[in-house]
C-alpha atoms as a PDB file:
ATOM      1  CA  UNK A   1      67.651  21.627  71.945  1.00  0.00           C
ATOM      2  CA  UNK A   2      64.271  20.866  73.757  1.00  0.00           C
ATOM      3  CA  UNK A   3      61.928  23.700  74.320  1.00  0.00           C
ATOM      4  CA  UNK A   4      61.489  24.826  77.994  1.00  0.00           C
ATOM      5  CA  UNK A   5      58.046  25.762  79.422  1.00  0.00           C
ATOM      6  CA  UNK A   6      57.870  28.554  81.992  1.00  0.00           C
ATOM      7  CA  UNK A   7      56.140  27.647  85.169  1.00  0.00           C
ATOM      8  CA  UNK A   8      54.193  30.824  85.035  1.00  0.00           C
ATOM      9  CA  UNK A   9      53.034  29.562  81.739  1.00  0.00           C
ATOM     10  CA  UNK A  10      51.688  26.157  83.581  1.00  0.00           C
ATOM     11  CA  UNK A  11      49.953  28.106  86.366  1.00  0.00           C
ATOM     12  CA  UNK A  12      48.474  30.048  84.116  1.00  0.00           C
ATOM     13  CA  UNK A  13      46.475  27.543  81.946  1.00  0.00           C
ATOM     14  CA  UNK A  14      45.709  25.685  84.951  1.00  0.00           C
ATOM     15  CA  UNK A  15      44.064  28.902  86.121  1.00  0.00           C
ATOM     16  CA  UNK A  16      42.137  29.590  83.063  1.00  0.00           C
ATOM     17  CA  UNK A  17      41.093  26.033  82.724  1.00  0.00           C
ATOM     18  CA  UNK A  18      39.962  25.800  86.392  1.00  0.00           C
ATOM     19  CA  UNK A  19      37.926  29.721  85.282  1.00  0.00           C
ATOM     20  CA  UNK A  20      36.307  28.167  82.157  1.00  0.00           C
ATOM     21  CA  UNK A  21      35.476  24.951  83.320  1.00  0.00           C
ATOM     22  CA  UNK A  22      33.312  26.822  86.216  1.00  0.00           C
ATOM     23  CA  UNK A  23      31.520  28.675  83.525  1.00  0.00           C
ATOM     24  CA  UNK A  24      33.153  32.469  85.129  1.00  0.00           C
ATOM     25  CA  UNK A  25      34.749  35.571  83.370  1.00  0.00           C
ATOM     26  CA  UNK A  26      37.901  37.110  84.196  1.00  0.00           C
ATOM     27  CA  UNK A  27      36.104  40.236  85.124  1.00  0.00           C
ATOM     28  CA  UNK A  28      34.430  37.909  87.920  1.00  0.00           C
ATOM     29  CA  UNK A  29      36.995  36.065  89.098  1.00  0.00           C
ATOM     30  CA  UNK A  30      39.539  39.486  89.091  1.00  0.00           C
ATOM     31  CA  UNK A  31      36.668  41.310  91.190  1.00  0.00           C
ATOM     32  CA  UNK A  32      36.755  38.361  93.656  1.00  0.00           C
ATOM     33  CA  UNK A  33      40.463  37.766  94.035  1.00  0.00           C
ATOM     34  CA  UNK A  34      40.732  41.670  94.024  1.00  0.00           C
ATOM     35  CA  UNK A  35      43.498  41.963  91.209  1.00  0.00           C
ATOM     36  CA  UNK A  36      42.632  44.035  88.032  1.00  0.00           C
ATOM     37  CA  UNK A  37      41.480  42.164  85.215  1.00  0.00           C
ATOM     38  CA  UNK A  38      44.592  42.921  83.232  1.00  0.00           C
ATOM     39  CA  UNK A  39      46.820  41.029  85.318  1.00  0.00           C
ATOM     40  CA  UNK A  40      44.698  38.393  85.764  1.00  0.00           C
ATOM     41  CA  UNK A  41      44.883  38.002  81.891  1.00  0.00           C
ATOM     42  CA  UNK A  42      48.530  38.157  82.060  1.00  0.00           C
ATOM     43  CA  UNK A  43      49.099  35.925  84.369  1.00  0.00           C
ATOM     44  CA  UNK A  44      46.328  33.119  82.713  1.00  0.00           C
ATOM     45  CA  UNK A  45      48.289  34.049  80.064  1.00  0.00           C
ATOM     46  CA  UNK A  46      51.844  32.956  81.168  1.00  0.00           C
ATOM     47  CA  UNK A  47      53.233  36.743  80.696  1.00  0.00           C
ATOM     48  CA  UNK A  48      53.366  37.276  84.304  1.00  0.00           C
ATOM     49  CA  UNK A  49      54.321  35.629  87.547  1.00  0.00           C
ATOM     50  CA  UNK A  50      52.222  36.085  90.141  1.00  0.00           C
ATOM     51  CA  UNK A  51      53.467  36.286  93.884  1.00  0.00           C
ATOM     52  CA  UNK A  52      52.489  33.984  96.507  1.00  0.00           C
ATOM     53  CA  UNK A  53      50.183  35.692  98.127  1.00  0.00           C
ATOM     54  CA  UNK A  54      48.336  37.347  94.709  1.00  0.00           C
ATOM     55  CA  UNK A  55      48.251  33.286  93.611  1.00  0.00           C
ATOM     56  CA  UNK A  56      46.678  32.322  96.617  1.00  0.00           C
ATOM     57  CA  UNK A  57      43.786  35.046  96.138  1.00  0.00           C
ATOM     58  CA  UNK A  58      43.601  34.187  93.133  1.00  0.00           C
ATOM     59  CA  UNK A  59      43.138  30.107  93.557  1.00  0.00           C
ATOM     60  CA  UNK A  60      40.698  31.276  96.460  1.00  0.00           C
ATOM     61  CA  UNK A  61      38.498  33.233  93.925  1.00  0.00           C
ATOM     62  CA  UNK A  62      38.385  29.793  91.893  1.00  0.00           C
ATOM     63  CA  UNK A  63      37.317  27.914  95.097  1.00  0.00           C
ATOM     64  CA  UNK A  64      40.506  25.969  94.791  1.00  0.00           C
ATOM     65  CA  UNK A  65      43.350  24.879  97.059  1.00  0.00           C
ATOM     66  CA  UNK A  66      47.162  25.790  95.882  1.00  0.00           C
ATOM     67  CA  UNK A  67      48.249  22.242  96.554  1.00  0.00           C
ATOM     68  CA  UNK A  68      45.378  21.483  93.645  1.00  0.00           C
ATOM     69  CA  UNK A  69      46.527  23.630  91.724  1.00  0.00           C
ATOM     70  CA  UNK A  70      50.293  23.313  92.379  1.00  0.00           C
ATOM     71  CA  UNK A  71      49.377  19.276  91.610  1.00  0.00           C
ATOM     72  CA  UNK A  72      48.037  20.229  88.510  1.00  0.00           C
ATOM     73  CA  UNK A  73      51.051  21.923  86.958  1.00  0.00           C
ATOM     74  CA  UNK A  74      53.238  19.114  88.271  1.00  0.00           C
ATOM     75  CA  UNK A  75      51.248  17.038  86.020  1.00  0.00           C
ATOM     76  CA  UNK A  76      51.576  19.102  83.409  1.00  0.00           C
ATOM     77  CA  UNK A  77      54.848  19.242  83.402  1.00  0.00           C
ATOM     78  CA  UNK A  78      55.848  15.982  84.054  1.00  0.00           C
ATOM     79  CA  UNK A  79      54.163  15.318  80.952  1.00  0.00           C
ATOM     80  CA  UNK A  80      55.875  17.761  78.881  1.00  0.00           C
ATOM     81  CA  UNK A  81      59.184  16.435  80.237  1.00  0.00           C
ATOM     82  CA  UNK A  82      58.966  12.726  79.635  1.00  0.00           C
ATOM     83  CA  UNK A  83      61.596  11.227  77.907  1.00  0.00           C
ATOM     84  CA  UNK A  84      61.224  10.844  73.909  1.00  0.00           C
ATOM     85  CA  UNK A  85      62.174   7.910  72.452  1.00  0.00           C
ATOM     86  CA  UNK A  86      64.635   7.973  69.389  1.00  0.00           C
ATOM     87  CA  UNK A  87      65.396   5.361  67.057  1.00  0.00           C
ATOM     88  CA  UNK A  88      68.957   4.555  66.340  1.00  0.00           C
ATOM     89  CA  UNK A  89      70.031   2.334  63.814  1.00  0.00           C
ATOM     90  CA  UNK A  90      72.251  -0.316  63.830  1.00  0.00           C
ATOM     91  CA  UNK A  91      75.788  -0.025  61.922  1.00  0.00           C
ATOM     92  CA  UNK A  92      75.902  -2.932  59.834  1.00  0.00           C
END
């Protein structure tokens, strides 16, 4: 059985990747998006699914659009769900 991947978990490491690549801490960007920095870690984290509106503050702390974002994970997970190849053997 193939292993699923929660969106959350895809938002998530888009968020922290889009954090760390602009150098800020989650104290920072929590403060800005006005969300404590426990949830914040929970939700870069996968283990929680932010709302609409708390994503949007959130992507707005980052100085980045939803549809960016929202892009992003599509990426992701079209990548996790391509199709694998098997090899099958021919019967002799």
């Amino acid at each position: 059985m193939k292993s699923v991947t929660l969106l959350r978990t895809h938002i998530g490491s888009t968020l922290r990747q889009a954090r760390i690549s602009q150098g800020r801490t989650l104290r920072d960007v929590a403060k800005a998006a006005r969300v404590s920095l426990g949830y914040l870690s929970e939700v870069e984290r996968g283990q929680k699914e932010a709302s609409s509106e708390l994503l949007n503050s959130i992507c707005q702390a980052l100085d980045l659009s939803l549809l960016a974002v929202m892009t992003d994970v599509s990426i992701a997970i079209r990548a996790t769900e391509a199709p694998s190849l098997s090899v099958v053997e021919a019967a002799a």
